[in-house]
PDB file of N, CA and C in Angstrom:
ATOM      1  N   UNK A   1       0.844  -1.177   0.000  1.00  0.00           N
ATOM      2  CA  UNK A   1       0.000   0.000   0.000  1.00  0.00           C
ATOM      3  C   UNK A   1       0.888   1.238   0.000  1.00  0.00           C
ATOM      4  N   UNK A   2       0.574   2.563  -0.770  1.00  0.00           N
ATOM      5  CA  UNK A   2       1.433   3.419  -0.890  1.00  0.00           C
ATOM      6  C   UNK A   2       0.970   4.140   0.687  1.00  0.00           C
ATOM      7  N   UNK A   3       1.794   5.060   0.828  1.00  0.00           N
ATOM      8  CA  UNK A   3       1.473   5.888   1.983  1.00  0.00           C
ATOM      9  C   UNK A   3       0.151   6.873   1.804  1.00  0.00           C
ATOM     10  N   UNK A   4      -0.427   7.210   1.131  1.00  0.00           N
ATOM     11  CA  UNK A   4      -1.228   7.821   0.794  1.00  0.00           C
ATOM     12  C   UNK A   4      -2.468   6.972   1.000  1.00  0.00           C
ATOM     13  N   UNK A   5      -2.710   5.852   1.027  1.00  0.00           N
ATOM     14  CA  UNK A   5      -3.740   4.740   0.903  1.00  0.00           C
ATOM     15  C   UNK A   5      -3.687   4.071   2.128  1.00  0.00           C
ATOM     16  N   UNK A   6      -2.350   4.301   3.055  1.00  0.00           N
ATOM     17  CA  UNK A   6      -2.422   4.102   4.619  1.00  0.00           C
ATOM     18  C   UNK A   6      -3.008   5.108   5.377  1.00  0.00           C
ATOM     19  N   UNK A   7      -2.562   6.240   4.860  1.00  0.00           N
ATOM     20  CA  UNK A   7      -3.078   7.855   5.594  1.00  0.00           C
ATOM     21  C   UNK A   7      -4.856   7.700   5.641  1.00  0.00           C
ATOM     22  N   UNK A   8      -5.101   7.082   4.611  1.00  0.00           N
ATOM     23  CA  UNK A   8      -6.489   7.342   4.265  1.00  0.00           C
ATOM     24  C   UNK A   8      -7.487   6.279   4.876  1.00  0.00           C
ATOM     25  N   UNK A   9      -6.863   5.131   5.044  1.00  0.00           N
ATOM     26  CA  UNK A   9      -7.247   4.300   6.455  1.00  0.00           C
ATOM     27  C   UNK A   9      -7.481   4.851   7.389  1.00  0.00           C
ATOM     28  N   UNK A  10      -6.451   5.294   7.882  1.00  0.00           N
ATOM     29  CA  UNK A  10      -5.977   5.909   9.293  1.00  0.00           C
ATOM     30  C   UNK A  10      -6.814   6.459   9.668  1.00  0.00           C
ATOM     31  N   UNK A  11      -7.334   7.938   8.209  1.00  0.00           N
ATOM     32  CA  UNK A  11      -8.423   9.162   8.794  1.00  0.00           C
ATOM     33  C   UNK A  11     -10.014   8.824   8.729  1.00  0.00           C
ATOM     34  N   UNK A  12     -10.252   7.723   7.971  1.00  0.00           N
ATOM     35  CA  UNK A  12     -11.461   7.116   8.181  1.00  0.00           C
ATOM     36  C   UNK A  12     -11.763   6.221   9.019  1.00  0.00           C
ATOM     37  N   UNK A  13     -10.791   5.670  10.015  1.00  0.00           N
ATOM     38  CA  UNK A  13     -10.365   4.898  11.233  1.00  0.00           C
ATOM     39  C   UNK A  13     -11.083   6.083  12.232  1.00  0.00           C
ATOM     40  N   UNK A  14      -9.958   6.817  12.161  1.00  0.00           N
ATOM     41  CA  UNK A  14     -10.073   7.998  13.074  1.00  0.00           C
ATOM     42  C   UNK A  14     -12.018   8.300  13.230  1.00  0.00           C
ATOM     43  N   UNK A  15     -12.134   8.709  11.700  1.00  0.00           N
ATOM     44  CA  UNK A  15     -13.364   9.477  12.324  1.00  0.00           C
ATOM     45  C   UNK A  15     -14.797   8.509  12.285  1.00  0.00           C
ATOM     46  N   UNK A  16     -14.698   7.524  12.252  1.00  0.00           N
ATOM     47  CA  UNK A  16     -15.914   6.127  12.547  1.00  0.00           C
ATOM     48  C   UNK A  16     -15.770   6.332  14.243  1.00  0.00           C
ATOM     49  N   UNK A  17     -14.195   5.994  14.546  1.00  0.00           N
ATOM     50  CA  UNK A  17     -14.112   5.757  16.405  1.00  0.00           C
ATOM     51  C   UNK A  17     -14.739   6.993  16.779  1.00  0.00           C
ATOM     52  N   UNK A  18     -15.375   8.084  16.200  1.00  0.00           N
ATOM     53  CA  UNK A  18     -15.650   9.703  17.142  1.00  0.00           C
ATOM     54  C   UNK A  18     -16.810   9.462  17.154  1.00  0.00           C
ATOM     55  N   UNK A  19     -17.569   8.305  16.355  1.00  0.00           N
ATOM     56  CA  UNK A  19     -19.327   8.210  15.979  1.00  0.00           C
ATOM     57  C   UNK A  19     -19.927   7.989  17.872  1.00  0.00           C
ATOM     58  N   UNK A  20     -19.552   6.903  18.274  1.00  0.00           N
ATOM     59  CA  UNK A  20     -20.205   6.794  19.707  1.00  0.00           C
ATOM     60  C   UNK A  20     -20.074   8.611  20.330  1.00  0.00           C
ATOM     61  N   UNK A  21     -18.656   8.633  20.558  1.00  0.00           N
ATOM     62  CA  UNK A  21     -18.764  10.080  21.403  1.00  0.00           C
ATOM     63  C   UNK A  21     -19.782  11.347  20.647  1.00  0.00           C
ATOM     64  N   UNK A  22     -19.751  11.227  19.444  1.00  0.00           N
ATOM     65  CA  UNK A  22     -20.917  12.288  18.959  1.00  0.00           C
ATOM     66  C   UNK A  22     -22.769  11.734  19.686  1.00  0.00           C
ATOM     67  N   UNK A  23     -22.625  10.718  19.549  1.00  0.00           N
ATOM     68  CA  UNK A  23     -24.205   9.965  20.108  1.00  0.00           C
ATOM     69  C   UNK A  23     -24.365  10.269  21.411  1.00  0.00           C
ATOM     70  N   UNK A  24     -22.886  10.281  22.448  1.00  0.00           N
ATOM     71  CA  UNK A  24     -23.828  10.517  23.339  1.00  0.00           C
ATOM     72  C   UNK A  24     -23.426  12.016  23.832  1.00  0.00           C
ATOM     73  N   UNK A  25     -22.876  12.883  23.412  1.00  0.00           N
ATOM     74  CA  UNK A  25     -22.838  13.881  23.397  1.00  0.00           C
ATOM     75  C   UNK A  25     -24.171  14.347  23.297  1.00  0.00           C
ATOM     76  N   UNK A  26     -24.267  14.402  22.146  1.00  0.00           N
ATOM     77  CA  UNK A  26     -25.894  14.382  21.781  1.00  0.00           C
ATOM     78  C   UNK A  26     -27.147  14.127  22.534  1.00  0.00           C
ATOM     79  N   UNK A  27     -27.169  13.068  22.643  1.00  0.00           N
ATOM     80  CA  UNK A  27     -28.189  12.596  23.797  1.00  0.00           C
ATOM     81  C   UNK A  27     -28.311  13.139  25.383  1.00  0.00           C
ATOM     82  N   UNK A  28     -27.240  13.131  25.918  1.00  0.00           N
ATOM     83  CA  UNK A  28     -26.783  14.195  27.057  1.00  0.00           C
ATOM     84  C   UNK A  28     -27.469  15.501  26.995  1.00  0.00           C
ATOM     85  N   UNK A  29     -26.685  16.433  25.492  1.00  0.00           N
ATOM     86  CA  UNK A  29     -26.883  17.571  25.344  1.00  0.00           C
ATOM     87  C   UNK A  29     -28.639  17.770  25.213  1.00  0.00           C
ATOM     88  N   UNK A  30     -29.485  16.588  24.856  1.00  0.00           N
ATOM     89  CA  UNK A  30     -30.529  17.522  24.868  1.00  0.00           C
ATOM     90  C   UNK A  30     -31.869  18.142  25.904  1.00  0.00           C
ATOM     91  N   UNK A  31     -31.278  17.638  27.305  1.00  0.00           N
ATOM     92  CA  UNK A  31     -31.761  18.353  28.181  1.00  0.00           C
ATOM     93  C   UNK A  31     -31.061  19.156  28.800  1.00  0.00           C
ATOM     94  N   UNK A  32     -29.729  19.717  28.148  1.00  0.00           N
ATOM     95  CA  UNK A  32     -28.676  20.665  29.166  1.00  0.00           C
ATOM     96  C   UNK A  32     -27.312  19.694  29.284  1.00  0.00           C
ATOM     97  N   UNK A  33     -26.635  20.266  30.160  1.00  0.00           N
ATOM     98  CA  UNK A  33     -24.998  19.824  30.163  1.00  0.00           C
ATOM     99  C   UNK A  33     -25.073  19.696  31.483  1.00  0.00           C
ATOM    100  N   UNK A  34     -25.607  20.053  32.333  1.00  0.00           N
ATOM    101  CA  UNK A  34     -25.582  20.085  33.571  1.00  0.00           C
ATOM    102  C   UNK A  34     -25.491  18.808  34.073  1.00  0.00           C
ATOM    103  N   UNK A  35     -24.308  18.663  34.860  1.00  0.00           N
ATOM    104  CA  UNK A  35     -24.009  17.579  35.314  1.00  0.00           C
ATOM    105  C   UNK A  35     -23.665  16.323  34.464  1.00  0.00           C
ATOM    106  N   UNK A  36     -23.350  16.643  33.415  1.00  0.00           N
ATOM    107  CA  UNK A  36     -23.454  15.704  31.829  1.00  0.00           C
ATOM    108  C   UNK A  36     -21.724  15.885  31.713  1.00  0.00           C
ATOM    109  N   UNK A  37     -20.925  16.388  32.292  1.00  0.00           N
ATOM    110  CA  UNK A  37     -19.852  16.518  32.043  1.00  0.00           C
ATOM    111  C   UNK A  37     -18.970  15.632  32.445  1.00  0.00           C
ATOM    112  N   UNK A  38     -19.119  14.586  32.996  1.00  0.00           N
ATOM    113  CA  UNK A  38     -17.953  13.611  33.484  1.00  0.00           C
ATOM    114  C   UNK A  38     -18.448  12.313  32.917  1.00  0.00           C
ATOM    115  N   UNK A  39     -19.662  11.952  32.234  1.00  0.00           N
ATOM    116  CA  UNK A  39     -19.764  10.948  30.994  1.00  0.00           C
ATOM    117  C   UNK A  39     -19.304  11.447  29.643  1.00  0.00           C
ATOM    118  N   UNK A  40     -19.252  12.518  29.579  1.00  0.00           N
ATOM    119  CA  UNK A  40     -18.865  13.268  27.940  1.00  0.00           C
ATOM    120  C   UNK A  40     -17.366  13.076  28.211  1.00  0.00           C
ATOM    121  N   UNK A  41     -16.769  13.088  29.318  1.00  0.00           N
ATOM    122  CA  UNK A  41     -15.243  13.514  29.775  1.00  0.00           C
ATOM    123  C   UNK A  41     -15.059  12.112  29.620  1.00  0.00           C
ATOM    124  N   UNK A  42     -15.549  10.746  30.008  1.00  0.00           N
ATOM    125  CA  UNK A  42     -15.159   9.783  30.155  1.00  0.00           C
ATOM    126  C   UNK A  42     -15.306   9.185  28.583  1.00  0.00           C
ATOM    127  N   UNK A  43     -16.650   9.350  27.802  1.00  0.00           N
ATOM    128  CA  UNK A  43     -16.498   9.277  26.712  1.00  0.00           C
ATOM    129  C   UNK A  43     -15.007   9.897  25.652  1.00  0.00           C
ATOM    130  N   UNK A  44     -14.785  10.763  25.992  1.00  0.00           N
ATOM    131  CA  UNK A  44     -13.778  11.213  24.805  1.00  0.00           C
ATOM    132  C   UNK A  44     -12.492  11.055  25.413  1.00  0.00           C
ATOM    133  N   UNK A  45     -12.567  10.920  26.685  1.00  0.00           N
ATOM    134  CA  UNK A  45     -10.896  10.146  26.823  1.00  0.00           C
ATOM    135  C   UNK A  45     -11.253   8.543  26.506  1.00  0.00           C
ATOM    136  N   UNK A  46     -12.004   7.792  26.646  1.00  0.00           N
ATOM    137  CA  UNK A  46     -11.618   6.265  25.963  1.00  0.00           C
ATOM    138  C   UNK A  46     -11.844   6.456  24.032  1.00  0.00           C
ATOM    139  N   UNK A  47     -12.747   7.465  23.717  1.00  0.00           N
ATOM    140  CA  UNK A  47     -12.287   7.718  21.839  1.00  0.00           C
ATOM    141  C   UNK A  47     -10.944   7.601  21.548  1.00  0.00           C
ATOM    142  N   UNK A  48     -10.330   9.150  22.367  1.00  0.00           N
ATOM    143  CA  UNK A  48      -9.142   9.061  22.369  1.00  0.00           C
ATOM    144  C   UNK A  48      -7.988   8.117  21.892  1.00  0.00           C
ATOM    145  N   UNK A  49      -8.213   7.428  23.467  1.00  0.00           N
ATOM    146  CA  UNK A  49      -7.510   6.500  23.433  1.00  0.00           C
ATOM    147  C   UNK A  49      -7.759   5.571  22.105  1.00  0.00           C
ATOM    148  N   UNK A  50      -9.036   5.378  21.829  1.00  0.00           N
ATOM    149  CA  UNK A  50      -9.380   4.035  21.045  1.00  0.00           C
ATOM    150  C   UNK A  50      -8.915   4.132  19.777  1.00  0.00           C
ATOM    151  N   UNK A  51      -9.005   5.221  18.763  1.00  0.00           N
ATOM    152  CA  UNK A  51      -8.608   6.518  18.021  1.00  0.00           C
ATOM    153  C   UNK A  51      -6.933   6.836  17.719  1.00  0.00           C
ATOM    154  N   UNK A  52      -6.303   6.959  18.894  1.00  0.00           N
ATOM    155  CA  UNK A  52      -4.729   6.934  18.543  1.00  0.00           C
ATOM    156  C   UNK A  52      -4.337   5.399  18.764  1.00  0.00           C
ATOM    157  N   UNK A  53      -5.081   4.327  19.376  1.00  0.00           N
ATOM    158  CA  UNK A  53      -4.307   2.457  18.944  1.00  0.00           C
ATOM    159  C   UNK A  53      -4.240   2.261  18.047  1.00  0.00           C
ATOM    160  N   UNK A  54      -6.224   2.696  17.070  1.00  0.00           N
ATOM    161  CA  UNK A  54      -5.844   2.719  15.777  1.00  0.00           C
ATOM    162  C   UNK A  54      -4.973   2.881  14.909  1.00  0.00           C
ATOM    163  N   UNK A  55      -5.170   4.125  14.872  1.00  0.00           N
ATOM    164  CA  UNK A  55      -4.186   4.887  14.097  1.00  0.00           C
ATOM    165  C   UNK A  55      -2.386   4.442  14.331  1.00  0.00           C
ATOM    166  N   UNK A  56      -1.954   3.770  15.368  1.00  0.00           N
ATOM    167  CA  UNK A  56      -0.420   3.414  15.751  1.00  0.00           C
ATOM    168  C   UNK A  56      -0.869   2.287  15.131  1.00  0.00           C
ATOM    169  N   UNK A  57      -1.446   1.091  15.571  1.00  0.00           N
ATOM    170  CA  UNK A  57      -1.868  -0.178  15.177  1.00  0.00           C
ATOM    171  C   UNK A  57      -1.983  -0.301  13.235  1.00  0.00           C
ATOM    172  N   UNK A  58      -2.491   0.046  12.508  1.00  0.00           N
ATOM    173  CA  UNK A  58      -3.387   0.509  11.353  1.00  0.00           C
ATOM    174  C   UNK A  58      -1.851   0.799  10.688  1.00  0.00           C
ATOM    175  N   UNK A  59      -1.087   1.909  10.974  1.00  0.00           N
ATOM    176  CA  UNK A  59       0.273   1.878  10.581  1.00  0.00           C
ATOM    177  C   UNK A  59       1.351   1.319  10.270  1.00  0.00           C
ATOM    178  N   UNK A  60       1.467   0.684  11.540  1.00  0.00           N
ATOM    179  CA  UNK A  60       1.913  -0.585  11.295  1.00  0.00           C
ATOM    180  C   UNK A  60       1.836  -1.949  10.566  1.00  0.00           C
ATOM    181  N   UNK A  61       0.496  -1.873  10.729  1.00  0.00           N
ATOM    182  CA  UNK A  61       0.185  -3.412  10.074  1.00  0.00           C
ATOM    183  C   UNK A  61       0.341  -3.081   8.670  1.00  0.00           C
ATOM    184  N   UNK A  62      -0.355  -2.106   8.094  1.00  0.00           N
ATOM    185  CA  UNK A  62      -0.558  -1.768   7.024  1.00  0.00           C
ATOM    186  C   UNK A  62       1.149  -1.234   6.205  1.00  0.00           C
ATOM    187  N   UNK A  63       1.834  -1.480   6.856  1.00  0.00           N
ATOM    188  CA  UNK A  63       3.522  -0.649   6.528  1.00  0.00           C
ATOM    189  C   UNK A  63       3.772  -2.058   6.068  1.00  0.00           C
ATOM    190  N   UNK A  64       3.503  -3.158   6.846  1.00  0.00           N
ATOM    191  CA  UNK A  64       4.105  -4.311   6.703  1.00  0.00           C
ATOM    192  C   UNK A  64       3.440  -5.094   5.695  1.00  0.00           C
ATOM    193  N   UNK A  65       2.330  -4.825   4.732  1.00  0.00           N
ATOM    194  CA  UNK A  65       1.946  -5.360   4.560  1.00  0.00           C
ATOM    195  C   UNK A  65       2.600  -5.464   2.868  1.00  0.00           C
ATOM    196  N   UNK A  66       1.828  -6.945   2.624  1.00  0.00           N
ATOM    197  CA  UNK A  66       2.878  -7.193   1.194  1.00  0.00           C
ATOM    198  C   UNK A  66       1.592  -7.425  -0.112  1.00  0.00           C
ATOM    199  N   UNK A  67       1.681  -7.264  -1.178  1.00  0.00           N
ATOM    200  CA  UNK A  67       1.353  -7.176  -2.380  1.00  0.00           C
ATOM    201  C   UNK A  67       0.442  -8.498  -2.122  1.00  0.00           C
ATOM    202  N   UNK A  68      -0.773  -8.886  -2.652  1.00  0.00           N
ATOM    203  CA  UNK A  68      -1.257 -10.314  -3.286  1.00  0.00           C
ATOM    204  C   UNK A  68      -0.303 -11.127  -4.093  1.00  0.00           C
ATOM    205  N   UNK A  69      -0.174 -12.046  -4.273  1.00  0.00           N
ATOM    206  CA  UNK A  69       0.824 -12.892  -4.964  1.00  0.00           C
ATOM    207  C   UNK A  69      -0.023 -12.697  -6.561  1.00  0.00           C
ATOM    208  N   UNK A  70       1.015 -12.702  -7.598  1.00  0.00           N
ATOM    209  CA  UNK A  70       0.268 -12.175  -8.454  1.00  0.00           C
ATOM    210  C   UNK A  70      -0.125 -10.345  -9.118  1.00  0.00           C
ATOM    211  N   UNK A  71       0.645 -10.174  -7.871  1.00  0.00           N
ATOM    212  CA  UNK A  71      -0.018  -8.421  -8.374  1.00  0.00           C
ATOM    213  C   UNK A  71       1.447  -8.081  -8.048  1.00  0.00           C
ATOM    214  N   UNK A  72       1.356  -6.716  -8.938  1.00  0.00           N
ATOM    215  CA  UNK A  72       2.357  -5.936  -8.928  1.00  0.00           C
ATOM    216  C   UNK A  72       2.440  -4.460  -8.082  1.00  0.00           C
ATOM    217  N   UNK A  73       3.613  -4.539  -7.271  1.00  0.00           N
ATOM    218  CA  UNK A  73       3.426  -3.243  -6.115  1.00  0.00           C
ATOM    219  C   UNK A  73       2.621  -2.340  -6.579  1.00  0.00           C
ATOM    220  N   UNK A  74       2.976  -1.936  -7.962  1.00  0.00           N
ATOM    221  CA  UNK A  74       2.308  -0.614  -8.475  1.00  0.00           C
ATOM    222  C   UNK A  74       0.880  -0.373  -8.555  1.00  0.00           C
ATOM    223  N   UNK A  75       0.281  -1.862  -9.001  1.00  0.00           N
ATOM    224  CA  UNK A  75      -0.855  -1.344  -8.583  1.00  0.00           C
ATOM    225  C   UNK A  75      -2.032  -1.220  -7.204  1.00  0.00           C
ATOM    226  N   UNK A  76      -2.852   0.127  -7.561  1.00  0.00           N
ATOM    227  CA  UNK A  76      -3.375   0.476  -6.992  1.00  0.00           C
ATOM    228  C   UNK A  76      -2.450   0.954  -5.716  1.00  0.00           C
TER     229      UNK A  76
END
């Protein structure tokens, strides 16, 4: 995979893992924030986290990874 086709994993990795924290952001937010702040806080530090394994994980694997037998690096 060229680097460009790993990057692009990565950022559609990235922004699927933000879908839960937008839901319950959301759901929280629509009677107020009040007192809603330490599930939103707990939500987006485990995204976070979940979000940059990806993205280290996803890199890696994908760095290492080798051609189909049969195909040529170049493509795609």
């Amino acid at each position: 995979m060229t680097s460009t086709s790993v990057r692009r994993v990565q950022l559609i990795c990235f922004a699927l893992v933000h879908i839960p924290l937008a839901a319950t952001v959301t759901v929280l937010a629509v009677d107020g924030l009040q007192g809603d702040l330490t599930p939103i806080a707990a939500t987006f530090a485990a995204t976070l986290v979940t979000a940059l394994s990806l993205i280290l994980y996803l890199g890696h694997a994908l760095s290492l990874a080798q051609p189909a037998p049969g195909r040529e690096a170049s493509a795609h």
